[in-house]
Structure formats: structure tokens, C-alpha cells
N, C-alpha and C. Protein backbone atom coordinates (compact mmCIF):
# COMPACT_ATOMS: atom_id res chain seq x y z
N UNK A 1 -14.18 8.46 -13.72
CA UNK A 1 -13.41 9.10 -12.66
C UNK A 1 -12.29 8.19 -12.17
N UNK A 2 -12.62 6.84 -11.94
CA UNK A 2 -11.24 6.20 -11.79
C UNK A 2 -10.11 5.97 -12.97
N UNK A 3 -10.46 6.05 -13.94
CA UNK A 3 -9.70 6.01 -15.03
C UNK A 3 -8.69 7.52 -14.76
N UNK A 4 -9.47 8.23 -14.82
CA UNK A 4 -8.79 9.20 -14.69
C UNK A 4 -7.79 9.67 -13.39
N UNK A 5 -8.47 8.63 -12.16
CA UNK A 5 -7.40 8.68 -10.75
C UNK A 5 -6.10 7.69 -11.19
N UNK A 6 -6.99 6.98 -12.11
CA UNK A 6 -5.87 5.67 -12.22
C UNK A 6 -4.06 6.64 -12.70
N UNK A 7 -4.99 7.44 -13.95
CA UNK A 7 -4.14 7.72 -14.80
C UNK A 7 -2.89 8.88 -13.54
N UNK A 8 -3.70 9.57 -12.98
CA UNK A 8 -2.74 10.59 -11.74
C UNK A 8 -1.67 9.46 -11.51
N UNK A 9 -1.90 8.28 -10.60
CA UNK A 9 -1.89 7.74 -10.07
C UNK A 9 -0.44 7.36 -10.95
N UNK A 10 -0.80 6.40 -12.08
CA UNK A 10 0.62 6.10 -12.89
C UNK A 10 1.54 7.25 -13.12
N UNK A 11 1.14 8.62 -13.69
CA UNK A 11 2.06 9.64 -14.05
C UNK A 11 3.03 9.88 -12.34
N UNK A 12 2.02 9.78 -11.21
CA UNK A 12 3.12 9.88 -10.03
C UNK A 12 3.76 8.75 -9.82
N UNK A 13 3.64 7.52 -10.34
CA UNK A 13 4.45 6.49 -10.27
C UNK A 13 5.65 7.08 -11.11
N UNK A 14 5.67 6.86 -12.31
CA UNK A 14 6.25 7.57 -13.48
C UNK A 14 7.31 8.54 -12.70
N UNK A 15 6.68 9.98 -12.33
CA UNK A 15 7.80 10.52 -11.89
C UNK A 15 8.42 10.19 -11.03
N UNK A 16 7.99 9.67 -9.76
CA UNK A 16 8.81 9.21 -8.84
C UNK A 16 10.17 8.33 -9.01
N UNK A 17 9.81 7.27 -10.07
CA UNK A 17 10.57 6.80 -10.45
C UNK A 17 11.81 7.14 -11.06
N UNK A 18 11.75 8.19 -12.13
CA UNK A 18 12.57 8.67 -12.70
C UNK A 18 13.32 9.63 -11.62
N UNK A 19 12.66 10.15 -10.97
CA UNK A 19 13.44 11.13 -9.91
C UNK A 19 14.11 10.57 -9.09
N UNK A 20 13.87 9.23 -8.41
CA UNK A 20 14.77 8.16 -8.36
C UNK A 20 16.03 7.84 -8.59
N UNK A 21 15.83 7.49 -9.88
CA UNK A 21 16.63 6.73 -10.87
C UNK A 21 17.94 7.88 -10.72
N UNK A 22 17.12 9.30 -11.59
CA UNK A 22 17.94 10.35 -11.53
C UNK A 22 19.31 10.68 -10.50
N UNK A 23 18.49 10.98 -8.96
CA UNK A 23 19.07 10.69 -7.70
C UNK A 23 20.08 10.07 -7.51
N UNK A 24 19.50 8.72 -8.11
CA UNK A 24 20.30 7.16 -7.61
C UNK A 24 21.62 7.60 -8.38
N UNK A 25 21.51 7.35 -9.48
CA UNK A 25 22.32 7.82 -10.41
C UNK A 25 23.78 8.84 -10.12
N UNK A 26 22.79 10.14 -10.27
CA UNK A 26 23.77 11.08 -10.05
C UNK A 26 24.60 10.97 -8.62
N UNK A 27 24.16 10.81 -7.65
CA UNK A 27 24.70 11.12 -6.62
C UNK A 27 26.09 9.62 -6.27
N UNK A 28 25.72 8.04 -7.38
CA UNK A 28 26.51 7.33 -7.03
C UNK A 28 28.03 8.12 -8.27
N UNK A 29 27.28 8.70 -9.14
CA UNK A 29 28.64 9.45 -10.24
C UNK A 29 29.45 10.35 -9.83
N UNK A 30 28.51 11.20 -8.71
CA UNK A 30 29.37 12.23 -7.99
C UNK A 30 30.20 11.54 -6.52
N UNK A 31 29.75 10.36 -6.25
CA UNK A 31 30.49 10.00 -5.23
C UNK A 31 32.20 9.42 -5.79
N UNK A 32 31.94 8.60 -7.23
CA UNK A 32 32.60 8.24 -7.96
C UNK A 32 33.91 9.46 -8.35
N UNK A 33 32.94 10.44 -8.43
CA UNK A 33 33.76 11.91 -8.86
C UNK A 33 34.65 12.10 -7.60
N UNK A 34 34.00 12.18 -6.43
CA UNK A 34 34.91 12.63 -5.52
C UNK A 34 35.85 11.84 -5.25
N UNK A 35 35.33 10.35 -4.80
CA UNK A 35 37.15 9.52 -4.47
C UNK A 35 37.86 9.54 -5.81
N UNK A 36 37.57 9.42 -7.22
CA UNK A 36 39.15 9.62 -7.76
C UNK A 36 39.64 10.83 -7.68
N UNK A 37 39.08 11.72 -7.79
CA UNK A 37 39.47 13.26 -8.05
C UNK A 37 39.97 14.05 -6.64
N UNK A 38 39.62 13.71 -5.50
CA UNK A 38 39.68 14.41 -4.04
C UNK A 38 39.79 13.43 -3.29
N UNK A 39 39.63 11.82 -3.45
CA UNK A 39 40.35 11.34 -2.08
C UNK A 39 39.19 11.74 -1.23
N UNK A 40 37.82 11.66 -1.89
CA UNK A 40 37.40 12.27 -0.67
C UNK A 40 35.67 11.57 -0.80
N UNK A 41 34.46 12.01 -0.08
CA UNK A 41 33.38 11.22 -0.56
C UNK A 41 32.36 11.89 0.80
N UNK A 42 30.90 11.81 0.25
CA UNK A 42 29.70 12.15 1.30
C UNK A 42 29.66 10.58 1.83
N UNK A 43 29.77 10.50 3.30
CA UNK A 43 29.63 9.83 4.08
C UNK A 43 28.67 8.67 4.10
N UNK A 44 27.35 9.89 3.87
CA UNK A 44 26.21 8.98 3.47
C UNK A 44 25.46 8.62 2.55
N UNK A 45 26.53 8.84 1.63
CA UNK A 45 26.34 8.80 0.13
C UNK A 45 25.50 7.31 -0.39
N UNK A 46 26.71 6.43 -0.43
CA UNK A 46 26.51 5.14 -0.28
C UNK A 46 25.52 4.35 0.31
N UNK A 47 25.09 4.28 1.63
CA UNK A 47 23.51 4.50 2.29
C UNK A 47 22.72 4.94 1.46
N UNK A 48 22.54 5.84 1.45
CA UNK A 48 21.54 6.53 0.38
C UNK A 48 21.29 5.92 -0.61
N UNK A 49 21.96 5.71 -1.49
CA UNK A 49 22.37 5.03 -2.75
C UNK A 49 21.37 3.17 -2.26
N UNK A 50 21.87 2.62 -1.36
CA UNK A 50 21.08 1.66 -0.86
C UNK A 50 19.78 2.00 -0.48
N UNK A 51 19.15 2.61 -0.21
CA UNK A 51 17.72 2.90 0.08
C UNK A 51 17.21 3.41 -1.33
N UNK A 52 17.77 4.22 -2.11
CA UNK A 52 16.89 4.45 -3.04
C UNK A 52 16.92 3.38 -4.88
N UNK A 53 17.85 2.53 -3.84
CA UNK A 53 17.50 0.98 -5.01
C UNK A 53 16.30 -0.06 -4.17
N UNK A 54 16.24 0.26 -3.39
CA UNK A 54 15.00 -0.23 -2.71
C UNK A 54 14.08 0.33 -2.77
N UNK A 55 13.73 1.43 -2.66
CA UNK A 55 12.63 2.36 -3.07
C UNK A 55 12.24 2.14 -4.52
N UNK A 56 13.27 1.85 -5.65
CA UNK A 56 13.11 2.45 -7.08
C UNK A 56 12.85 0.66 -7.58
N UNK A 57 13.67 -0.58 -7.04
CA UNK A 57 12.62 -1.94 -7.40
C UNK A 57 11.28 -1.86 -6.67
N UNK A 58 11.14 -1.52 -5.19
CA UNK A 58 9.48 -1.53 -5.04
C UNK A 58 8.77 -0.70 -5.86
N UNK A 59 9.11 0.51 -5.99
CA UNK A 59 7.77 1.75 -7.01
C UNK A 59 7.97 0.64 -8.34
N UNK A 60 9.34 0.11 -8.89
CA UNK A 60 9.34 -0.35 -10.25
C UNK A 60 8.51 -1.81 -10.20
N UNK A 61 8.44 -2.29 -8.86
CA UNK A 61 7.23 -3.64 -8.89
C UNK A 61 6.06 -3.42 -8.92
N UNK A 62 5.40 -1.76 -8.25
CA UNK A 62 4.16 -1.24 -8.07
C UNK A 62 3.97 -0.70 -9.62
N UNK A 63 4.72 -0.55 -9.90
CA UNK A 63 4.55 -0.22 -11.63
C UNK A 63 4.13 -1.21 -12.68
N UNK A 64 4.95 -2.10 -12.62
CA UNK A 64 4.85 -3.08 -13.03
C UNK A 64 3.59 -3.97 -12.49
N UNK A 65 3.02 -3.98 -11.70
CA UNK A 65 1.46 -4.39 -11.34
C UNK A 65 0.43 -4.14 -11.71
N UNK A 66 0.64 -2.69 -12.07
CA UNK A 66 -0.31 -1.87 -12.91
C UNK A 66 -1.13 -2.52 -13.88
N UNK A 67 0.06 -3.05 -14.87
CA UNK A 67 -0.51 -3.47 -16.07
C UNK A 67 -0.40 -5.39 -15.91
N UNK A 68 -0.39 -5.89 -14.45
CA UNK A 68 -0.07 -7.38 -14.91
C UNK A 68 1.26 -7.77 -15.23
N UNK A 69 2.10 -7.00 -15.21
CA UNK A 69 3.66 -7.84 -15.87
C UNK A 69 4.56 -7.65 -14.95
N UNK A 70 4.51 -8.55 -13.89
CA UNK A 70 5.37 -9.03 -12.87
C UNK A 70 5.50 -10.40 -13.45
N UNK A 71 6.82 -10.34 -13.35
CA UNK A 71 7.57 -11.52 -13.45
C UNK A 71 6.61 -13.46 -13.30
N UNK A 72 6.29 -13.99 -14.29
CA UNK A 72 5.89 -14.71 -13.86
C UNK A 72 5.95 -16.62 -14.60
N UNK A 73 5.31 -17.42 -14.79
CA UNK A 73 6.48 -18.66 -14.79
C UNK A 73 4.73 -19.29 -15.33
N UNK A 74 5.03 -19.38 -16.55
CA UNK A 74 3.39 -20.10 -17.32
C UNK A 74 3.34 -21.31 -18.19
N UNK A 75 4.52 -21.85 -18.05
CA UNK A 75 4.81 -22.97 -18.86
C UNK A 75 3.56 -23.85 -18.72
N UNK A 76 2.92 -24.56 -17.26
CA UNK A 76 1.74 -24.83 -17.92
C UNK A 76 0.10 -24.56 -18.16
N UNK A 77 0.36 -23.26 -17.86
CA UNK A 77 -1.19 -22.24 -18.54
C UNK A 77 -0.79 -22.46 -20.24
N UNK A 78 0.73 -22.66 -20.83
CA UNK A 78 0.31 -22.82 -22.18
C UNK A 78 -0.65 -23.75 -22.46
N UNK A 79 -0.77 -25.26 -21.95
CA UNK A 79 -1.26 -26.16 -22.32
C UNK A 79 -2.68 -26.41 -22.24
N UNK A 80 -3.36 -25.27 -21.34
CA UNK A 80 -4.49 -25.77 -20.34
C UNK A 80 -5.64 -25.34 -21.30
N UNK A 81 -6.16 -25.54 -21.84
CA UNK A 81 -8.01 -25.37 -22.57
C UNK A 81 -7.85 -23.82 -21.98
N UNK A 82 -8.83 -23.04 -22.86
CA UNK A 82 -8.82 -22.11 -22.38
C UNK A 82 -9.64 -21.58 -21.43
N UNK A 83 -10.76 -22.51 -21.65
CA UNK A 83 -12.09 -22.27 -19.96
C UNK A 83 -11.04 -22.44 -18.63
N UNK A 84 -10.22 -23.20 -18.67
CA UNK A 84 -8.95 -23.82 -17.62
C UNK A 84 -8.15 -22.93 -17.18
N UNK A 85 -7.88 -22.66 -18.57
CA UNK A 85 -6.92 -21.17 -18.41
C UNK A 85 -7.51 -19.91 -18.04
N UNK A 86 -8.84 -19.46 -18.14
CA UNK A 86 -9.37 -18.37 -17.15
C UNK A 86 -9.18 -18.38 -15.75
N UNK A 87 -9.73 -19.61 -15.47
CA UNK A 87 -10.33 -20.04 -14.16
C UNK A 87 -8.54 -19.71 -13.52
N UNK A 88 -7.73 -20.45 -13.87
CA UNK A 88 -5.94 -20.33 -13.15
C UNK A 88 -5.90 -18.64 -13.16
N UNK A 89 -6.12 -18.04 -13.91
CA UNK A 89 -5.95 -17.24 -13.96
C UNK A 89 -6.60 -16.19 -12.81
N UNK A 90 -7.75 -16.65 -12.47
CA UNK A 90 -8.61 -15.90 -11.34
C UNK A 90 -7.78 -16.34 -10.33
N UNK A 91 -7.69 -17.78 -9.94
CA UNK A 91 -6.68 -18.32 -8.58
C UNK A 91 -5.29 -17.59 -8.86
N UNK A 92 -4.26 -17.06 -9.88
CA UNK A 92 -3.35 -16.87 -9.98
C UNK A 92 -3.63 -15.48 -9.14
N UNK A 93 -4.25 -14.16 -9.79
CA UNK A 93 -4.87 -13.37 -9.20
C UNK A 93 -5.07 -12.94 -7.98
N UNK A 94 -6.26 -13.96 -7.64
CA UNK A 94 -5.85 -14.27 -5.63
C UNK A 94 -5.10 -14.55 -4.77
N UNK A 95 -4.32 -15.61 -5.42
CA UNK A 95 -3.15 -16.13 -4.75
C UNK A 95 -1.92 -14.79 -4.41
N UNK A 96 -1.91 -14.40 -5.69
CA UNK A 96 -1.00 -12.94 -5.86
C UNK A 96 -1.35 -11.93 -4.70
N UNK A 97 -2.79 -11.90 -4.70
CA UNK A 97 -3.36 -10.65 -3.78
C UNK A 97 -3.18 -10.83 -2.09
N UNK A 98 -2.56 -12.72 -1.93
CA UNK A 98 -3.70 -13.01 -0.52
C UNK A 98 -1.47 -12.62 -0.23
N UNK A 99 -0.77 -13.28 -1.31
CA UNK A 99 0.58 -12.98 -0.79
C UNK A 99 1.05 -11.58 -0.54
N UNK A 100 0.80 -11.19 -1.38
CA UNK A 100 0.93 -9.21 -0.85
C UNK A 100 0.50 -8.41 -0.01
N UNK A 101 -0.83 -9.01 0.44
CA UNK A 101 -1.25 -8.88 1.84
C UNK A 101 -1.14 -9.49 3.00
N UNK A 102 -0.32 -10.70 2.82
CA UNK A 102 0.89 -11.57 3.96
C UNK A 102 1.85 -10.44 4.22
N UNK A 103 2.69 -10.24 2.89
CA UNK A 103 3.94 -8.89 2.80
C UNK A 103 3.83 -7.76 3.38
N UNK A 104 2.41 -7.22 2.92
CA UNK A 104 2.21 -6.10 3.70
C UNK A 104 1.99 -6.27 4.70
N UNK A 105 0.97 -7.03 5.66
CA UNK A 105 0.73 -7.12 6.65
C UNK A 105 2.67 -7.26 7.75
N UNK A 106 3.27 -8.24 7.39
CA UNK A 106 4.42 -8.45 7.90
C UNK A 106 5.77 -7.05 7.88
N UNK A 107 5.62 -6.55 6.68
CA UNK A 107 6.35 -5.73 6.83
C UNK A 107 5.99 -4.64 7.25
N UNK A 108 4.86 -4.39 7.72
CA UNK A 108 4.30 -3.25 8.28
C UNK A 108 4.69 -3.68 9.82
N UNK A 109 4.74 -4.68 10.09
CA UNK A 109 4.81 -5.46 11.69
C UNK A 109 6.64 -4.94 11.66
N UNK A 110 7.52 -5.41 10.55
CA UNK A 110 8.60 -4.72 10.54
C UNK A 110 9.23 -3.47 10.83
N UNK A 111 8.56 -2.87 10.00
CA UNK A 111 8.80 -0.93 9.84
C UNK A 111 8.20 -0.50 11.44
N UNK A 112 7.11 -1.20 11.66
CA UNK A 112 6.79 -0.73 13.01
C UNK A 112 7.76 -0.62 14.19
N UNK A 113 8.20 -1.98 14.37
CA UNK A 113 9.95 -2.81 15.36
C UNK A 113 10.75 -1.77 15.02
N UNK A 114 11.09 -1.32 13.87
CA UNK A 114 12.43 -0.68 12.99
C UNK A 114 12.09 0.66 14.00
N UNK A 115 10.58 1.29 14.28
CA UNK A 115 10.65 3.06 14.55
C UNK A 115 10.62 2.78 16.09
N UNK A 116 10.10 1.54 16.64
CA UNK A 116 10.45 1.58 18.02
C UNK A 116 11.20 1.45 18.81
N UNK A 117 11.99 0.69 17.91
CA UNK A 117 13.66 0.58 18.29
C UNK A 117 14.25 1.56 17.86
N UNK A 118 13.91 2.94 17.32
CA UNK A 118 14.41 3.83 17.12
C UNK A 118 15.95 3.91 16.52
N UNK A 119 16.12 3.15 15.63
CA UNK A 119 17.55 2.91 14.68
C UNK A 119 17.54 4.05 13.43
N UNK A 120 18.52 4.37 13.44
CA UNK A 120 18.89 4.98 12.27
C UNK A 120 19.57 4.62 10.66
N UNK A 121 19.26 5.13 9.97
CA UNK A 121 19.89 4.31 9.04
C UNK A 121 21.43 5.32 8.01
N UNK A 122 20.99 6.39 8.37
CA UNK A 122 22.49 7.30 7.95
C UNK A 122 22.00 8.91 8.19
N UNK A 123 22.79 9.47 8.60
CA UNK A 123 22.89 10.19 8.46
C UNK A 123 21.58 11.57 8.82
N UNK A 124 21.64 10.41 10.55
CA UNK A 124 20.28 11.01 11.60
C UNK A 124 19.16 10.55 10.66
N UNK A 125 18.89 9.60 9.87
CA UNK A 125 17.42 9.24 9.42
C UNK A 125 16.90 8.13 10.01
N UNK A 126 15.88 8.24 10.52
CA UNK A 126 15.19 6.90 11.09
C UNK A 126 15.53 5.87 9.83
N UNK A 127 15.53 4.63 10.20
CA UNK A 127 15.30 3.28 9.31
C UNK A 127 14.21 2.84 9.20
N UNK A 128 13.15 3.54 9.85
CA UNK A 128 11.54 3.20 9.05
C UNK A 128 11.28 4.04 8.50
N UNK A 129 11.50 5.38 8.50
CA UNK A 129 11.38 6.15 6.94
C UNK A 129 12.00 5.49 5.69
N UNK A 130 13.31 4.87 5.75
CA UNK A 130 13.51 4.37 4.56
C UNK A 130 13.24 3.17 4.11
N UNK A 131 12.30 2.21 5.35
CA UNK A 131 11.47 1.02 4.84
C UNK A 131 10.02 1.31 4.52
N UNK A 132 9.57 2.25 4.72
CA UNK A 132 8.39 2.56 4.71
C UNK A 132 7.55 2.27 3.76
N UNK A 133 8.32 2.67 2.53
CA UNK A 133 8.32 1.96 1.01
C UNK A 133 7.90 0.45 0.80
N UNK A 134 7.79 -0.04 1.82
CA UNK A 134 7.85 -1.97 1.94
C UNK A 134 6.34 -2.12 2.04
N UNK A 135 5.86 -2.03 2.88
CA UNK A 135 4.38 -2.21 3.24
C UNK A 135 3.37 -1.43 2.21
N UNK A 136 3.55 -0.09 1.42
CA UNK A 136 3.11 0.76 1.13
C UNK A 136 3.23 -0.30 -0.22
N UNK A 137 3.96 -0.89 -0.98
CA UNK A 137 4.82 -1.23 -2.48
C UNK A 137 3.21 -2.39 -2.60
N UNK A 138 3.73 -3.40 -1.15
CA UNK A 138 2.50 -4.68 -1.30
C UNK A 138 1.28 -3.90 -1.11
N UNK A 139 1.25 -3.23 -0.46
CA UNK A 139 -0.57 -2.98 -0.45
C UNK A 139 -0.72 -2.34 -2.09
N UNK A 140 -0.25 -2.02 -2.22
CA UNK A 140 -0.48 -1.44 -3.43
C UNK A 140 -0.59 -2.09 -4.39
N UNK A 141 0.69 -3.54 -5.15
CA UNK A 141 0.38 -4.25 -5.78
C UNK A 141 -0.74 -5.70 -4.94
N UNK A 142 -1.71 -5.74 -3.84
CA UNK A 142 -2.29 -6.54 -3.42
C UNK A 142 -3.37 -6.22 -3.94
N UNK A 143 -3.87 -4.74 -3.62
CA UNK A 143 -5.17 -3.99 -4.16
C UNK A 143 -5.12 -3.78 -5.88
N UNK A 144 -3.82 -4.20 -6.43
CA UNK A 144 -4.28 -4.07 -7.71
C UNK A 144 -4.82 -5.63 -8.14
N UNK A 145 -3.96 -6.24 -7.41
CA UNK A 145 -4.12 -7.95 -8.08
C UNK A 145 -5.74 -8.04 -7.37
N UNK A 146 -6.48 -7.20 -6.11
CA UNK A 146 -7.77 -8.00 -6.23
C UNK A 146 -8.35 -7.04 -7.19
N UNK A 147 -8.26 -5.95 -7.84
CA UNK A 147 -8.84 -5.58 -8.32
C UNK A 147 -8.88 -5.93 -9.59
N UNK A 148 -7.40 -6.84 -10.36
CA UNK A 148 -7.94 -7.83 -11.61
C UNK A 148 -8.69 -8.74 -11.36
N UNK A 149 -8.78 -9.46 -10.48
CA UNK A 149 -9.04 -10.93 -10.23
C UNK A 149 -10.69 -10.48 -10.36
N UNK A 150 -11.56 -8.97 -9.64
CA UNK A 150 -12.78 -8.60 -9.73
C UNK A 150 -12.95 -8.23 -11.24
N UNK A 151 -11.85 -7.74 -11.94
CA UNK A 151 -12.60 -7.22 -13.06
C UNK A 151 -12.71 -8.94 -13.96
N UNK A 152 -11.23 -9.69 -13.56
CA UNK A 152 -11.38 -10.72 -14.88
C UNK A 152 -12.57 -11.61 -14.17
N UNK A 153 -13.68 -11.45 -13.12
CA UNK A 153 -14.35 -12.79 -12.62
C UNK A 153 -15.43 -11.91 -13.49
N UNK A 154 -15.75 -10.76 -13.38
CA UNK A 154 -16.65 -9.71 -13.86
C UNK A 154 -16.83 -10.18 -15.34
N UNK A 155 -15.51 -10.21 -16.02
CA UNK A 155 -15.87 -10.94 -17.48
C UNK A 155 -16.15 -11.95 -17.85
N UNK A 156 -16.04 -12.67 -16.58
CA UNK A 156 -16.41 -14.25 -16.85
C UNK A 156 -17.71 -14.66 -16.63
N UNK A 157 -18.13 -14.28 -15.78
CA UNK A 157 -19.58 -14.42 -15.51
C UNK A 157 -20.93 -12.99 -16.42
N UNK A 158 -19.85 -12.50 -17.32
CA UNK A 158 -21.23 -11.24 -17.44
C UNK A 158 -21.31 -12.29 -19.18
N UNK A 159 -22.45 -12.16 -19.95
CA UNK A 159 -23.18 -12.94 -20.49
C UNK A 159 -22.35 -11.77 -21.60
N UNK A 160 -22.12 -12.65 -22.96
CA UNK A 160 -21.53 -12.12 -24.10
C UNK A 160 -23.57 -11.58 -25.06
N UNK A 161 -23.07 -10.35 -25.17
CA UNK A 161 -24.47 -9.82 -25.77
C UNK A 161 -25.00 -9.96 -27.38
């Protein structure tokens, strides 16, 4: 059953993303369209265009968590024995999980400030609807990183049969 939530779970990553992208896309080509062609342009075009490259690297970092391949710097896990190299690997794991739940925790303290100060960000939209994405991105890749760090301790300690 989680395999199968998992799998919901990526296909709505998946689309979101692309619907995104799509969005992002079209609407910076049609803004493009209007100032050469009309001298002219949606106001909050541009805004927009900024929030949903922020939206589309966080879903594309929550994506990218999924499977482990966030950006990362291993020059010396090449060298390390490989009992060595598990073990970094569990601390890498945690370390990952305890920072994303710093992030989240903080940017949730953010988005909160952002709706009480009641700011807008274009075009009559609150500016914590369009951070909202922030807190939501880390919890998400925090709960995945503890949930490797449980499955890879799970393989380490369960007895080869």
C-alpha cells in the first residue's frame, strides 16, 4: 500500500511539475509576444513568472529526493572502506533530515510573518500563498531523508539469510 501511495504521490509530483514548467513557460513567451508586437504586457506577468520558478526548483528538489539525487559532494566517501561508507551514509541521511527540518521549521516561522503582515505579492495575492511552497518542499524532502536513513539502518542491521 505504500508503494502504491508512493507511486500517486510521484505521478502528482510529475504533473505538477510539468504544469508548471508549461505555465512558466508559456505565459513568459506570451509576455515576450506582447511587448514586441503591442508595446504592451500583463502587469503581473513577470511576478508570476517569479513565483512559479520557485515553486517548480522546490517541487523539482522534492522530486529529486525521492530517489536520493540531490546534489551532493563525495569526493571522500570514494575512499572510505565500505563498512565506513555505510555508516557516512546513515549520518549523511540524518544530517540531511535534521537540516530540512531546521528549513521547514524556519520557513514556516516565515510564511507565517509574510500572512500576518498581510503583504501581497501581485496582483491582490497574498505573499504566503506564494511561499507556502517553502515549508511544505523541506518537510517533504526531511520525511523522505528520515525515511532512507530507516530503511538503509534497516539493511544494516537485518542479518544476510
Amino acid at each position: 500500500m505504500l508503494i502504491r501511495l508512493a507511486g500517486i504521490f510521484r505521478k502528482f509530483e510529475d504533473t505538477i511539475l510539468v504544469l508548471l514548467m508549461l505555465t512558466m513557460i508559456s505565459l513568459a513567451v506570451f509576455q515576450i509576444f506582447l511587448r514586441n508586437f503591442f508595446d504592451a504586457g500583463i502587469i503581473w506577468a513577470d511576478p508570476l513568472v517569479r513565483v512559479l520558478v520557485l515553486w517548480t526548483g522546490l517541487i523539482g528538489a522534492m522530486a529529486a529526493s525521492r530517489t536520493d539525487n540531490h546534489i551532493s559532494i563525495d569526493v571522500i566517501s570514494r575512499f572510505l572502506l565500505p563498512p565506513v561508507k555505510k555508516l557516512t551514509s546513515l549520518l549523511v541521511y540524518l544530517f540531511t533530515a535534521g537540516i530540512a527540518a531546521l528549513m521547514t521549521w524556519h520557513s514556516f516561522r516565515f510564511v507565517s510573518m509574510e500572512k500576518a503582515d498581510g503583504i501581497t505579492a501581485f496582483a491582490g495575492v497574498p505573499a504566503w500563498i506564494c511561499e507556502a511552497i517553502i515549508p511544505v518542499a523541506f518537510a517533504v524532502i526531511g520525511i523522505r531523508y528520515i525515511l532512507f536513513f530507516f530503511h538503509h539502518l534497516l539493511t544494516l542491521i537485518k542479518k544476510p539469510q
